[in-house]
Protein backbone atom coordinates (compact mmCIF):
# COMPACT_ATOMS: atom_id res chain seq x y z
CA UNK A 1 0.00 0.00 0.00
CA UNK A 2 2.82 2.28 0.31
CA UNK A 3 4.39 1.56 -2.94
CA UNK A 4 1.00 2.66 -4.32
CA UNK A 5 0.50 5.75 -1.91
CA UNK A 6 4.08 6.78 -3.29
CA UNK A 7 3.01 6.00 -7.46
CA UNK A 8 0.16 7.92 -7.11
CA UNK A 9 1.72 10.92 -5.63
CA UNK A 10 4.33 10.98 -8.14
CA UNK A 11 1.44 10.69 -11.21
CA UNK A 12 -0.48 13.70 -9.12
CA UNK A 13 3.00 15.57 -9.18
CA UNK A 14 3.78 15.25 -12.73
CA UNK A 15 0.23 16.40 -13.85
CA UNK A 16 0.42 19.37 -11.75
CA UNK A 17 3.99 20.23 -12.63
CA UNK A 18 2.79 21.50 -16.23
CA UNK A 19 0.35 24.67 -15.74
CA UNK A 20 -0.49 23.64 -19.89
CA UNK A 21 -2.06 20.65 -18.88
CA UNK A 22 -3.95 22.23 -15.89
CA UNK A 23 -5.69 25.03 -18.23
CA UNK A 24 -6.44 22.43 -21.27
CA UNK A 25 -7.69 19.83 -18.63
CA UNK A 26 -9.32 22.31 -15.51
CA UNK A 27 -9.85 25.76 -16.96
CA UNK A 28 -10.88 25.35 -20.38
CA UNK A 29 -14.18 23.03 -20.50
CA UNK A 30 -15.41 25.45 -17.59
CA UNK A 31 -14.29 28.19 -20.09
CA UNK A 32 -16.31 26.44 -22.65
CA UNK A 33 -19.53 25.96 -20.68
CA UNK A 34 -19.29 29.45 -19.76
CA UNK A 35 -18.89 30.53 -23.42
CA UNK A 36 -21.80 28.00 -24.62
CA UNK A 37 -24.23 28.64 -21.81
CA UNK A 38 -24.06 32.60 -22.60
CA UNK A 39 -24.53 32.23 -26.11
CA UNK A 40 -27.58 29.59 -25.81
CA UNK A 41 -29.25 30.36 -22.35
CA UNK A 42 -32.68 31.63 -23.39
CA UNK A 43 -33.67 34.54 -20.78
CA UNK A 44 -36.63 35.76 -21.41
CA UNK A 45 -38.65 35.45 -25.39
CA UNK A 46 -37.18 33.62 -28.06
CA UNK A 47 -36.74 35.56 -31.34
CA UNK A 48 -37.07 34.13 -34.49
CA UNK A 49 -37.82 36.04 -37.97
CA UNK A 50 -40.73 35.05 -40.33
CA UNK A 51 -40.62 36.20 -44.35
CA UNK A 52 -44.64 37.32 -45.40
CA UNK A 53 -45.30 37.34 -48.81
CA UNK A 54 -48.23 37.73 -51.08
CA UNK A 55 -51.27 39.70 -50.66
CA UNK A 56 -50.26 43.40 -49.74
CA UNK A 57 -50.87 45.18 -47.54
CA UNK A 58 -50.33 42.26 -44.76
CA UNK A 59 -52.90 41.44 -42.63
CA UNK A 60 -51.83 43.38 -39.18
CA UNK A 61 -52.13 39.60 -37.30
CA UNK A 62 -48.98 38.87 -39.29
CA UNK A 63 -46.94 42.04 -39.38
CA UNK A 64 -44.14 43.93 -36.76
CA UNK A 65 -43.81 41.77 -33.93
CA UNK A 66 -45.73 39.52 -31.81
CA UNK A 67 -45.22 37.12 -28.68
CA UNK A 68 -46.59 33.88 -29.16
CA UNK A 69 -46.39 31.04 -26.74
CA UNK A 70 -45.83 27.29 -27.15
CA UNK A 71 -47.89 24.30 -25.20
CA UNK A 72 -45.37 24.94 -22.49
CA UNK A 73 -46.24 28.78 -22.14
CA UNK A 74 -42.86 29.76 -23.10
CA UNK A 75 -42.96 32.81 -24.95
CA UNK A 76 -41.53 33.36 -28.62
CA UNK A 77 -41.15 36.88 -30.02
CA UNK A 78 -41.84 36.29 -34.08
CA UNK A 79 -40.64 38.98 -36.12
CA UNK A 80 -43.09 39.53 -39.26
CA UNK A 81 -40.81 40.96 -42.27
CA UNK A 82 -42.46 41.78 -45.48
CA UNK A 83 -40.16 40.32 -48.97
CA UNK A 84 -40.82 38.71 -52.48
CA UNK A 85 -41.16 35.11 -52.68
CA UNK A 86 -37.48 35.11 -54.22
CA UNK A 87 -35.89 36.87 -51.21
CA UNK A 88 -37.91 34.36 -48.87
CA UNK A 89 -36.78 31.58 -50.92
CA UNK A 90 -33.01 33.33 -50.61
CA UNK A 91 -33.28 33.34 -46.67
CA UNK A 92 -34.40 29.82 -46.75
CA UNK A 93 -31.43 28.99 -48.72
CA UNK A 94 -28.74 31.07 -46.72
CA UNK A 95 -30.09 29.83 -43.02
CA UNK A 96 -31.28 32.87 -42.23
CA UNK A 97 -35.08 32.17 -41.70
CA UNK A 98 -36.58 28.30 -41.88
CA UNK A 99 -40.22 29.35 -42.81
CA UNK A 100 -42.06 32.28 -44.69
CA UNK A 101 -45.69 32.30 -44.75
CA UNK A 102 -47.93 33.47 -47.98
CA UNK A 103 -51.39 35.35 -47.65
CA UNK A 104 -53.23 34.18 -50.43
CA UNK A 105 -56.45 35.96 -50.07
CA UNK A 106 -57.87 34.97 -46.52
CA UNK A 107 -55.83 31.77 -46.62
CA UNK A 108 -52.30 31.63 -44.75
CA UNK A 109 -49.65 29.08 -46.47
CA UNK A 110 -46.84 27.90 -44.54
CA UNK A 111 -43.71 27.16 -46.38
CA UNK A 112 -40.95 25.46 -44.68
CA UNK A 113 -38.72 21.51 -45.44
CA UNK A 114 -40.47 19.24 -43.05
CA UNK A 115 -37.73 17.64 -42.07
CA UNK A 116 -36.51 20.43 -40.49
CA UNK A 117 -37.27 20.07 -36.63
CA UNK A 118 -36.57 24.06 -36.06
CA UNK A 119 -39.24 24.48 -38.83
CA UNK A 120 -41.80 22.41 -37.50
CA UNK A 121 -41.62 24.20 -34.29
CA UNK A 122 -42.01 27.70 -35.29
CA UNK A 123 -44.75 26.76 -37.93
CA UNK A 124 -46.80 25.06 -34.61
CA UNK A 125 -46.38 28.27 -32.99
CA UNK A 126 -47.55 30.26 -35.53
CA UNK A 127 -50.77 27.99 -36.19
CA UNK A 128 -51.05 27.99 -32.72
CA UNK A 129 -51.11 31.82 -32.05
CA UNK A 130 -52.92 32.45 -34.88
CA UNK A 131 -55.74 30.57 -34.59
CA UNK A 132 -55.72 31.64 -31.00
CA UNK A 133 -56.08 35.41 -32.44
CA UNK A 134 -58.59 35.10 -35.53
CA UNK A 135 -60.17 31.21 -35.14
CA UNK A 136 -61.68 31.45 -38.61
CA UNK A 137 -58.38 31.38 -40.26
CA UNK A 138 -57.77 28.73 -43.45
CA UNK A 139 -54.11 27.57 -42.97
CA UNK A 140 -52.12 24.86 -45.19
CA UNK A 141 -48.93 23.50 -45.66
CA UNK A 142 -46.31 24.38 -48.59
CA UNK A 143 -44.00 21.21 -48.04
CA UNK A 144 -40.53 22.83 -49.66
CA UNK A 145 -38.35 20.47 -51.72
CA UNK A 146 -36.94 22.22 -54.23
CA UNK A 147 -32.74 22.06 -54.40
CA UNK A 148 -31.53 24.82 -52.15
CA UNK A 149 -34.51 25.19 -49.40
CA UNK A 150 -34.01 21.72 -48.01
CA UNK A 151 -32.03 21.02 -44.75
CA UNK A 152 -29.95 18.56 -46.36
CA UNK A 153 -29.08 21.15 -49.21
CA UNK A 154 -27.62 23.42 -46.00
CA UNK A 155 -25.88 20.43 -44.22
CA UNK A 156 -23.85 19.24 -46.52
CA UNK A 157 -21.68 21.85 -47.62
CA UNK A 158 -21.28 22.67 -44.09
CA UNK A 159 -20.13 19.08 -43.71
CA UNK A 160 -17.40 19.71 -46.04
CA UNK A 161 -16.30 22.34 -44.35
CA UNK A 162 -16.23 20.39 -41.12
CA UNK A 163 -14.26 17.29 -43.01
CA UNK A 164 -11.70 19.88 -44.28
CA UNK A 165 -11.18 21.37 -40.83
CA UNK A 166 -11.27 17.96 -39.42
CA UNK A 167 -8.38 16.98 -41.34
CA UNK A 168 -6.09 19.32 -41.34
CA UNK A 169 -6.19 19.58 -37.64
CA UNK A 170 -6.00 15.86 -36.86
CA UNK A 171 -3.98 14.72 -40.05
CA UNK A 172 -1.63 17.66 -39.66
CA UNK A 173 -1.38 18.84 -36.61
CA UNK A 174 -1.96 15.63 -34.58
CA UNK A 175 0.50 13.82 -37.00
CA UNK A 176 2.89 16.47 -36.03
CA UNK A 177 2.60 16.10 -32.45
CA UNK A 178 2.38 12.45 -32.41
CA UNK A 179 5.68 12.56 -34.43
CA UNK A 180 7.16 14.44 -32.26
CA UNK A 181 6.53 12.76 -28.62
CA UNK A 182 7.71 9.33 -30.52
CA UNK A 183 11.18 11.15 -31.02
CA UNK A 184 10.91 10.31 -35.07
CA UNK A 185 11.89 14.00 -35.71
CA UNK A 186 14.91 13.92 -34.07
CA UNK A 187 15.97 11.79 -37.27
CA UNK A 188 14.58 13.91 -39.61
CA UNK A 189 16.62 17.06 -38.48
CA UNK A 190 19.72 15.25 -39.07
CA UNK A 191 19.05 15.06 -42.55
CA UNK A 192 19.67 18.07 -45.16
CA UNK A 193 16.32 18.98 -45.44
CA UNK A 194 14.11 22.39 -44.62
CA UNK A 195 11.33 22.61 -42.38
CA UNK A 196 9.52 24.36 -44.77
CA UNK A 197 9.75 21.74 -47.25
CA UNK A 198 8.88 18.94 -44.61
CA UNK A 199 5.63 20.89 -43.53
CA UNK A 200 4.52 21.14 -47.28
CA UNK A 201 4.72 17.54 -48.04
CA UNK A 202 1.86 17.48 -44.98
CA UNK A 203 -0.19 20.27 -47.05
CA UNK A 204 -0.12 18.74 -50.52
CA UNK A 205 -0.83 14.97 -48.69
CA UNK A 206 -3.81 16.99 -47.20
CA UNK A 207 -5.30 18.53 -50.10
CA UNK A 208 -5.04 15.05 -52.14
CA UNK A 209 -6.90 13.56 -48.75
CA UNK A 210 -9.35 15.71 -48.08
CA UNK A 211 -10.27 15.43 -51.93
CA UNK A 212 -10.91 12.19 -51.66
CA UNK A 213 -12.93 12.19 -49.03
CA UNK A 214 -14.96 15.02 -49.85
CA UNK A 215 -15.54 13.86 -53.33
CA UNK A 216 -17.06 10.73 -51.58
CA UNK A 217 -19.42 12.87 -49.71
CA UNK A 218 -20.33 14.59 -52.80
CA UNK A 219 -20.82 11.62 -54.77
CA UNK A 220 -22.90 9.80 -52.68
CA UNK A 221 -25.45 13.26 -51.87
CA UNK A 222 -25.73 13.53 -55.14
CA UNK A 223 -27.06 9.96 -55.74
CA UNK A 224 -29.04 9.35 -52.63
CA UNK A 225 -30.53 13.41 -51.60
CA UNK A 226 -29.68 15.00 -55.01
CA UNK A 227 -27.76 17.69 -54.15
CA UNK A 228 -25.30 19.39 -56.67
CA UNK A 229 -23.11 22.20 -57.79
CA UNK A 230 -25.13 24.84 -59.07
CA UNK A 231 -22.45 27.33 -59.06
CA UNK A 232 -18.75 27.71 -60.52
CA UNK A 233 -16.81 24.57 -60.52
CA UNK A 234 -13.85 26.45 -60.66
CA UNK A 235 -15.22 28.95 -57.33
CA UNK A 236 -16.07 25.08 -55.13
CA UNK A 237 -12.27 24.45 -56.20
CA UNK A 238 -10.28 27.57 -55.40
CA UNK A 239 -12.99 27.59 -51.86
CA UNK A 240 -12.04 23.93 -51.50
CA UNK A 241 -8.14 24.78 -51.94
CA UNK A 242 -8.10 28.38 -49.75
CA UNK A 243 -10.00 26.11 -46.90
CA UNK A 244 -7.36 23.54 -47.03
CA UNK A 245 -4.27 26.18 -46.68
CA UNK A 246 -5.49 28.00 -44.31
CA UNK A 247 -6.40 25.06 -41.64
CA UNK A 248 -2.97 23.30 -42.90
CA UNK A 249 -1.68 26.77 -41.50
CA UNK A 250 -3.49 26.70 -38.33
CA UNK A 251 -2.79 22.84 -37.47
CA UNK A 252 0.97 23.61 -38.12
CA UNK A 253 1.18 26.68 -35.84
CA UNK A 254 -0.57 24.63 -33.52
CA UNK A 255 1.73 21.66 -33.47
CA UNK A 256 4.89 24.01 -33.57
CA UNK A 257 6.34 23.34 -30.09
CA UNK A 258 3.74 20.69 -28.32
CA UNK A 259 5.39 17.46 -27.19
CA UNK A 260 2.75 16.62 -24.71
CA UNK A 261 -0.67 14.47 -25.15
CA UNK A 262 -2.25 16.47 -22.76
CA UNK A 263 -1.87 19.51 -24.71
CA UNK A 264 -2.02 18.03 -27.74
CA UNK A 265 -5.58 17.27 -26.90
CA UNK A 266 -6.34 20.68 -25.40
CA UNK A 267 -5.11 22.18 -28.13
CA UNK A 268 -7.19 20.30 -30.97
CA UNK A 269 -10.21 20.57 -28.96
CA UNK A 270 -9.32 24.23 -28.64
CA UNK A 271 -9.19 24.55 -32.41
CA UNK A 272 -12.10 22.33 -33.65
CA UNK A 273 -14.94 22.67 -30.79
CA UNK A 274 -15.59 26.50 -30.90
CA UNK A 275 -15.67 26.78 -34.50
CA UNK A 276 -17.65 23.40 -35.43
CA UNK A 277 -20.67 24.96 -32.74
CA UNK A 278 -20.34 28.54 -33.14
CA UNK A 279 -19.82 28.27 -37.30
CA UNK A 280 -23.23 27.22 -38.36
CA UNK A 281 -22.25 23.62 -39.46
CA UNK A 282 -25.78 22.04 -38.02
CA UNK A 283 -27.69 25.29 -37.46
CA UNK A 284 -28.10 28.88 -38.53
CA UNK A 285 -25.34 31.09 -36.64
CA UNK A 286 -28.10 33.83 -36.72
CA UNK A 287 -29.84 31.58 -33.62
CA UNK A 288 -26.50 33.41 -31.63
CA UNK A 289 -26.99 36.70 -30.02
CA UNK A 290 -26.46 39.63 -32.47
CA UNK A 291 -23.29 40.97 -30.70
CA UNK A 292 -21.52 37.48 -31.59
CA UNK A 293 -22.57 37.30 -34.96
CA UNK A 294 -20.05 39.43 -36.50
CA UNK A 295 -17.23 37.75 -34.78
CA UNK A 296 -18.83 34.53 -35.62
CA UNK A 297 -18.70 35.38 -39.69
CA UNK A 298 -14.58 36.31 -39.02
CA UNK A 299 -13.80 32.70 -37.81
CA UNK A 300 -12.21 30.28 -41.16
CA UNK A 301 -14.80 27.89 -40.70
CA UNK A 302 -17.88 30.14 -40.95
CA UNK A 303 -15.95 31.71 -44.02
CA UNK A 304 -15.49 28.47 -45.51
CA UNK A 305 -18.87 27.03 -44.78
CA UNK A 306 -20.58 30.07 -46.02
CA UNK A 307 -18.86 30.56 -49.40
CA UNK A 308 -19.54 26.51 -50.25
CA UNK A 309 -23.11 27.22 -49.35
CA UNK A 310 -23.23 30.16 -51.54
CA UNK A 311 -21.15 27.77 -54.57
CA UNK A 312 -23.96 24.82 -54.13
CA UNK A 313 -26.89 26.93 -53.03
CA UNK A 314 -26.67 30.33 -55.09
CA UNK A 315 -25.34 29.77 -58.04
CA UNK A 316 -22.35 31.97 -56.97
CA UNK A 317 -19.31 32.10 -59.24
CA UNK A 318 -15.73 32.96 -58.57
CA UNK A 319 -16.51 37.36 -58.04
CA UNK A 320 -18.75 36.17 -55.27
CA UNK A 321 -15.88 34.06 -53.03
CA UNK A 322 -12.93 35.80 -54.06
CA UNK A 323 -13.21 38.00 -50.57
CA UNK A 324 -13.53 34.57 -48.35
CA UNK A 325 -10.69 32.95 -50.41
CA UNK A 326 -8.71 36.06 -49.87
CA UNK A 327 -8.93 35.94 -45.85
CA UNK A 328 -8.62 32.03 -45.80
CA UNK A 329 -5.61 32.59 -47.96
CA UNK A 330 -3.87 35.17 -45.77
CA UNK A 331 -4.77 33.21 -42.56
CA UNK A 332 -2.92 30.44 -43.92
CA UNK A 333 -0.18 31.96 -45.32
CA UNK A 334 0.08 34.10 -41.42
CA UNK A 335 -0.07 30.69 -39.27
CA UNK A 336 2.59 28.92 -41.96
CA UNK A 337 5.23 31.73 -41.64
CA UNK A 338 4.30 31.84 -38.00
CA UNK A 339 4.44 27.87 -37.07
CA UNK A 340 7.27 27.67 -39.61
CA UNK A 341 9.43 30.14 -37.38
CA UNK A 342 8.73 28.67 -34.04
CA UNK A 343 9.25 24.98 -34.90
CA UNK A 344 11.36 22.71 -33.33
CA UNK A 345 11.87 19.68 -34.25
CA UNK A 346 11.86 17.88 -30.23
């Protein structure tokens, strides 16, 4: 029993020893949870935003703002907007709203993708408060499944974002690390060769990779849910290739010094967590509270995810990413020079 009182003093010792692995272990998931349980703590009404089109003027049951409540009693603040049924149909396709109702004489349509759970939830609130305000209402149900207003049509895109970011951090920076704390690089420095060409075999490995895998993705959306390029080839490409430099960037700068596990797995987590909540992957970023949104839109995933969105969903050619593909560029380009010049090789 004292031989094991002794071992696990010395483990205790060695973990507290290295204030790195305190914060990635201790401080950051209550960091996290702090972060998280600002941005979706719901005090008070929930607001969501509701596209009206047809008949003008709109009805006054369906315009500004009104609090409805759910079954529960919770209260949801819907704010009415009056568009065209193209700019609806743009919303739907961007994430920014998930249903717009049409007044068609006396009758309300709902249009929203079914299998959208968010959807289904605000259109039961609305058909619940309305009918609760005029009970003579005729309402029906505009089932959307047209390319570009589905969920699926917003997921995927944002899952190739997520698989881009996903490998570059684990098959580069990970790698990196691993290699590292096994003592391999300690070889490779005694050969005549430059870090900078050693961390670009890692880059051009990725991009062949991460090609792979997302044209796997692609292929099989496009056979089973139908889901295709409707923009530039040649814009998905140059998105595809900015994404993968600047996250080859970021795991590199990353995994510049780290020789620990502990940290290694802070650091990841650090990387890939925020970015695959906060960056609209599953969801709309718009749910967030306003202040955040604008710092949201700055982070390389949301750029990324956003600009292969507007490539599959909008039509959008290579004028319309060339500013996302410009930031993704220079944030990998900064993190390269920046990992390059800190690296050491044990």
């Amino acid at each position: 029993m004292k031989s094991l009182y002794q071992l696990i003093l010395s483990v205790f010792r060695v973990f507290f020893r290295e204030p790195a692995i305190i914060f990635w272990a201790v401080l950051f998931p209550i960091i996290m949870a702090w972060v998280l349980g600002i941005a979706f703590s719901k005090n008070g009404e929930s607001v969501r935003t509701v596209y009206v089109t047809g008949t003008q003027p709109v009805p006054e049951k369906i315009s500004g703002e009104k609090v409805f409540n759910d079954e529960t009693g919770n209260p949801y603040r819907i704010k009415f907007r009056n568009a065209s049924g193209e700019e609806a149909l743009n919303a739907i396709r961007r994430g920014l709203i998930v249903i717009y109702v049409e007044v068609a004489g006396d009758s309300i349509l709902y249009h929203f993708d079914p299998s959208n759970s968010d959807a289904q939830l605000t259109y039961l609130i609305l058909d619940k408060g309305l009918h609760q305000r005029v009970a003579d209402d005729k309402t029906s149900i505009r089932p959307l499944q047209t390319k570009g207003t589905r969920y699926i049509d917003f997921l995927v895109p944002g899952l190739i974002a997520l698989g881009i970011m996903n490998s570059c951090v684990w098959g580069i920076g990970w790698t990196l690390i691993e290699t590292r704390m096994k003592k391999l690089m300690r070889r490779m420095v005694a050969t005549p060769m430059r870090k900078s060409l050693f961390l670009s075999s890692y880059i051009v490995t990725r991009i062949v990779l991460a090609g792979f895998e997302t044209l796997l993705l692609l292929t099989f959306a496009h056979f089973y849910f139908d889901i295709g390029i409707t923009g530039s080839v040649a814009a998905f490409v140059l998105v595809f290739l900015a994404g993968i430099f600047a996250f080859s960037g970021i795991a590199i700068l990353m995994a510049s010094r780290t020789s620990k596990t502990e940290v290694a797995n802070g650091l990841v987590n650090a990387v890939t967590l925020p970015m695959m909540i906060l960056s609209g992957i599953f969801f709309n970023y718009h749910n967030f509270p306003g202040w955040a949104i604008s710092f949201i839109q700055a982070l390389p995933l949301t750029l990324l995810a956003d600009s292969l969105r507007s490539v599959f969903i909008e039509a959008a050619g290579l004028p319309e990413v060339m500013k996302a593909v410009a930031i993704l560029g220079f944030t990998g380009l900064a993190t390269f020079v920046a990992g390059l010049k800190i690296f050491r090789w044990y």
